[in-house]
C-alpha atoms as a PDB file:
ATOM      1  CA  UNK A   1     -21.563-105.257 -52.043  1.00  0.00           C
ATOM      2  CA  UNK A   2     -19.865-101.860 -52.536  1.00  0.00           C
ATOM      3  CA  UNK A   3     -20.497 -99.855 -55.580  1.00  0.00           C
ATOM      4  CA  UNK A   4     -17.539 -98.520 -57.268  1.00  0.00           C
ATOM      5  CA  UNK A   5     -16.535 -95.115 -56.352  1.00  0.00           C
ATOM      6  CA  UNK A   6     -17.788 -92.363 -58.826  1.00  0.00           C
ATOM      7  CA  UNK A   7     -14.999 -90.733 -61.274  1.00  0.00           C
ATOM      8  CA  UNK A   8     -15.523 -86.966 -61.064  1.00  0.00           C
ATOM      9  CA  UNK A   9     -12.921 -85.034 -63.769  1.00  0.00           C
ATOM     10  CA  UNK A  10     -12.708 -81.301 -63.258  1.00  0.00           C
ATOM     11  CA  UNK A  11     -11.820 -79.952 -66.763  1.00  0.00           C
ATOM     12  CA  UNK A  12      -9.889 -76.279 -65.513  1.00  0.00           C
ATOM     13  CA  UNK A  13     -10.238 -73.770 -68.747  1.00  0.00           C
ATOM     14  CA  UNK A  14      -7.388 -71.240 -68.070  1.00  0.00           C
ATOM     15  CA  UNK A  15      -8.440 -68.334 -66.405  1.00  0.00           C
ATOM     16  CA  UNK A  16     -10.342 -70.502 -63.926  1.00  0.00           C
ATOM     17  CA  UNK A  17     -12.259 -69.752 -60.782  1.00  0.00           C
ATOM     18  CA  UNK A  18     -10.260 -71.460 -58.563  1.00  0.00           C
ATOM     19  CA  UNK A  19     -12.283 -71.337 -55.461  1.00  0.00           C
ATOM     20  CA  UNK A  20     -15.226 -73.191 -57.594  1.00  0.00           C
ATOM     21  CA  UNK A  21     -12.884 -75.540 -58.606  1.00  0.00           C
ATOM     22  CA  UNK A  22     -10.966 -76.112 -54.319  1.00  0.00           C
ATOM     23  CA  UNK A  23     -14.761 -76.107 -52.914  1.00  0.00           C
ATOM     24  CA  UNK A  24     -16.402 -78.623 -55.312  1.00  0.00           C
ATOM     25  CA  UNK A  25     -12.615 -80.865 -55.283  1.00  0.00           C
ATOM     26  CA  UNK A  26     -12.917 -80.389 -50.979  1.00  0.00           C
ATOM     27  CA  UNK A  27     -16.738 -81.549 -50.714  1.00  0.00           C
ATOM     28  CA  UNK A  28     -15.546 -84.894 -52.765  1.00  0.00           C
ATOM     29  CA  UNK A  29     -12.653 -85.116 -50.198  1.00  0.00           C
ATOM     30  CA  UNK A  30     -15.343 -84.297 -47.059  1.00  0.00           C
ATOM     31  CA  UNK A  31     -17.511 -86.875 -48.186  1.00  0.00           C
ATOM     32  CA  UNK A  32     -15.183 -89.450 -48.531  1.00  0.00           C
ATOM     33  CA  UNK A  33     -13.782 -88.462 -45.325  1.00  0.00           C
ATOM     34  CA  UNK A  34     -16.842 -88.539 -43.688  1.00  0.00           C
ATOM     35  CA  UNK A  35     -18.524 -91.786 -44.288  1.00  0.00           C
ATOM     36  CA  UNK A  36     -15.090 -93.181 -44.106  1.00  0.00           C
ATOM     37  CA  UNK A  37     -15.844 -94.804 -47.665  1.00  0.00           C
ATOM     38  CA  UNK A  38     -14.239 -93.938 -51.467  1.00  0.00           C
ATOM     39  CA  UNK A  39     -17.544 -92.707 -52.886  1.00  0.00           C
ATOM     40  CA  UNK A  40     -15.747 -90.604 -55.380  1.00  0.00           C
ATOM     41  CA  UNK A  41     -12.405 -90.321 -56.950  1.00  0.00           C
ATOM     42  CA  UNK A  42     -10.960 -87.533 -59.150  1.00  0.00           C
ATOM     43  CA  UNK A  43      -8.789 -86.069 -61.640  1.00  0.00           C
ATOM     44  CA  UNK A  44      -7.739 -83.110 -63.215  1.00  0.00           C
ATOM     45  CA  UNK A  45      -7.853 -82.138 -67.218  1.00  0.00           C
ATOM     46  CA  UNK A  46      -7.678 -79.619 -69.555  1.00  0.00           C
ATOM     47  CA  UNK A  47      -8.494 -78.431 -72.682  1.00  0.00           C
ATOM     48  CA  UNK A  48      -4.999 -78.535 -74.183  1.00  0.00           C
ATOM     49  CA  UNK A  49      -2.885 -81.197 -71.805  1.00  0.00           C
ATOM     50  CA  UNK A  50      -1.182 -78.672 -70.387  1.00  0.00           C
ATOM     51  CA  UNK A  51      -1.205 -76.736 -66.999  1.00  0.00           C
ATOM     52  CA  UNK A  52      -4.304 -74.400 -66.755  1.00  0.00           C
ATOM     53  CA  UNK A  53      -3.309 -70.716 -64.649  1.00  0.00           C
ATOM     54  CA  UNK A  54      -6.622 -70.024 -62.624  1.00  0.00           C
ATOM     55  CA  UNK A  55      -7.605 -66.051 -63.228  1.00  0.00           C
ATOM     56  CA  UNK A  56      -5.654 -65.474 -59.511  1.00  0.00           C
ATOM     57  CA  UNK A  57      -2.655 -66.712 -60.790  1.00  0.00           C
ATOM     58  CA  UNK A  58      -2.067 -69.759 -59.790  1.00  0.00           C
ATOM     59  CA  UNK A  59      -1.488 -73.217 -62.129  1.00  0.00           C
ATOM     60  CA  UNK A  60      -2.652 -76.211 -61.856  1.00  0.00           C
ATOM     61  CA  UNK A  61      -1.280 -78.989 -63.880  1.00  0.00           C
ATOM     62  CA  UNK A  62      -3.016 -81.634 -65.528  1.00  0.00           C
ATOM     63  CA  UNK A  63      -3.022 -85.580 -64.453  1.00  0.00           C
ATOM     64  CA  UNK A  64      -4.315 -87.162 -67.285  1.00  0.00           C
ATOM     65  CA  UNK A  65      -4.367 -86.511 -70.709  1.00  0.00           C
ATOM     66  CA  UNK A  66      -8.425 -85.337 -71.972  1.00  0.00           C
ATOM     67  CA  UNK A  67      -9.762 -88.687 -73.382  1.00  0.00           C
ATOM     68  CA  UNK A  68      -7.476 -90.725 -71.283  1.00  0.00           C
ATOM     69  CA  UNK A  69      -9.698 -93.567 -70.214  1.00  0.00           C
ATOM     70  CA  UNK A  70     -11.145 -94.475 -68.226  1.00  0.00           C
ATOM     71  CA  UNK A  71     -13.787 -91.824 -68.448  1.00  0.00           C
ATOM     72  CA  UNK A  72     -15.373 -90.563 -65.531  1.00  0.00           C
ATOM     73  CA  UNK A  73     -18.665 -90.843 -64.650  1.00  0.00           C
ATOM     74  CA  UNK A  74     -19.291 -86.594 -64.229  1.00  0.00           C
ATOM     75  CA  UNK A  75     -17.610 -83.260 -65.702  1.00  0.00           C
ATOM     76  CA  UNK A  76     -17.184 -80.356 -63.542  1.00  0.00           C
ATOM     77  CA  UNK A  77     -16.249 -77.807 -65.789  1.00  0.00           C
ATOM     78  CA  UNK A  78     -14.260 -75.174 -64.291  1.00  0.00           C
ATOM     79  CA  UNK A  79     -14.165 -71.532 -66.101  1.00  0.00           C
ATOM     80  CA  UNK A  80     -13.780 -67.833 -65.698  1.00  0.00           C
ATOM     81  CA  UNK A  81     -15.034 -64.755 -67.822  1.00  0.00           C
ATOM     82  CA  UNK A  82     -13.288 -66.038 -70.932  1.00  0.00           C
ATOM     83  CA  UNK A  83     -14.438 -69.933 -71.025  1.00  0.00           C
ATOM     84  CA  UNK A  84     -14.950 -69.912 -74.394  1.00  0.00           C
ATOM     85  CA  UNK A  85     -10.999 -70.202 -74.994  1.00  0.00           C
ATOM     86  CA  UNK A  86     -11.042 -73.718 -73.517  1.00  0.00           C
ATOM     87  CA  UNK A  87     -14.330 -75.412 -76.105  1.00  0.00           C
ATOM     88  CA  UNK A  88     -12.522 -76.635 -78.511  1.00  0.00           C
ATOM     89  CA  UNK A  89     -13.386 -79.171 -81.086  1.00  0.00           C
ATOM     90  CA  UNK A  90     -11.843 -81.954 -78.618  1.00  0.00           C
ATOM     91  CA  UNK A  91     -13.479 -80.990 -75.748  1.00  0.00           C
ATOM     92  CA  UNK A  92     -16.706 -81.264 -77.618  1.00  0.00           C
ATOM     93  CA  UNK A  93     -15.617 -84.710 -78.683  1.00  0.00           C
ATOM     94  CA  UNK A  94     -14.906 -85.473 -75.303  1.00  0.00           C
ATOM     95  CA  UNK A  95     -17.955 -84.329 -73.947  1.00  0.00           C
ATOM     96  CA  UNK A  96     -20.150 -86.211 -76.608  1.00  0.00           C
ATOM     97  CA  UNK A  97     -18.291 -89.422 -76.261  1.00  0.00           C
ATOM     98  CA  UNK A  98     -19.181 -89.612 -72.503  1.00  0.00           C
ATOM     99  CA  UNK A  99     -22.560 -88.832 -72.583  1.00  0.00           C
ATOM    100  CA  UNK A 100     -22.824 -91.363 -75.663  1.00  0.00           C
ATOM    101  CA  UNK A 101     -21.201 -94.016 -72.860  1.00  0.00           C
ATOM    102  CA  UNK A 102     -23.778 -93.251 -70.647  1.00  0.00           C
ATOM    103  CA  UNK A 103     -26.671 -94.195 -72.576  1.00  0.00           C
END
């Protein structure tokens, strides 16, 4: 029987690296690709809700709100030289409550 695929969500902090964040989002894709299978499946949040501008300029928008559910199984937690702008209170929330579901 096939497991479910794993939920990655890639939390983008403005001023964002964004070749960590289109290498890590690519080897998901690769590996999918590769075996031919849906091991993972991801989406895209942000502190805030809104669009997060990586520190070259470009945006990339949100698809789901932060504690939209379901919650994935792993954070990658993309950030630049400032991350602390994007820990907010919420994010901490968030980040608690999934690693409280995991137990």
């Amino acid at each position: 029987m096939a497991s479910a695929p794993t939920h990655v969500s890639f939390l983008l902090v403005s001023g964002f690296m964004m070749s960590a964040y289109v290498l890590a989002a690519d080897a998901l894709r690769l590996a999918n690709w590769r075996t031919g299978q849906r091991h993972f499946i991801w989406d895209v949040r942000t502190p805030d809700g809104k669009a997060a501008e990586a520190n070259n300029g470009m945006v990339v928008t949100s698809d789901v709100p932060l504690e939209a559910n379901p919650g994935p199984d792993a954070v990658f937690i993309c950030a630049g030289f400032s991350a602390e702008r994007g820990f907010t209170k919420a994010v901490f929330r968030w980040l608690r409550a999934i690693e409280q579901s995991r137990r």
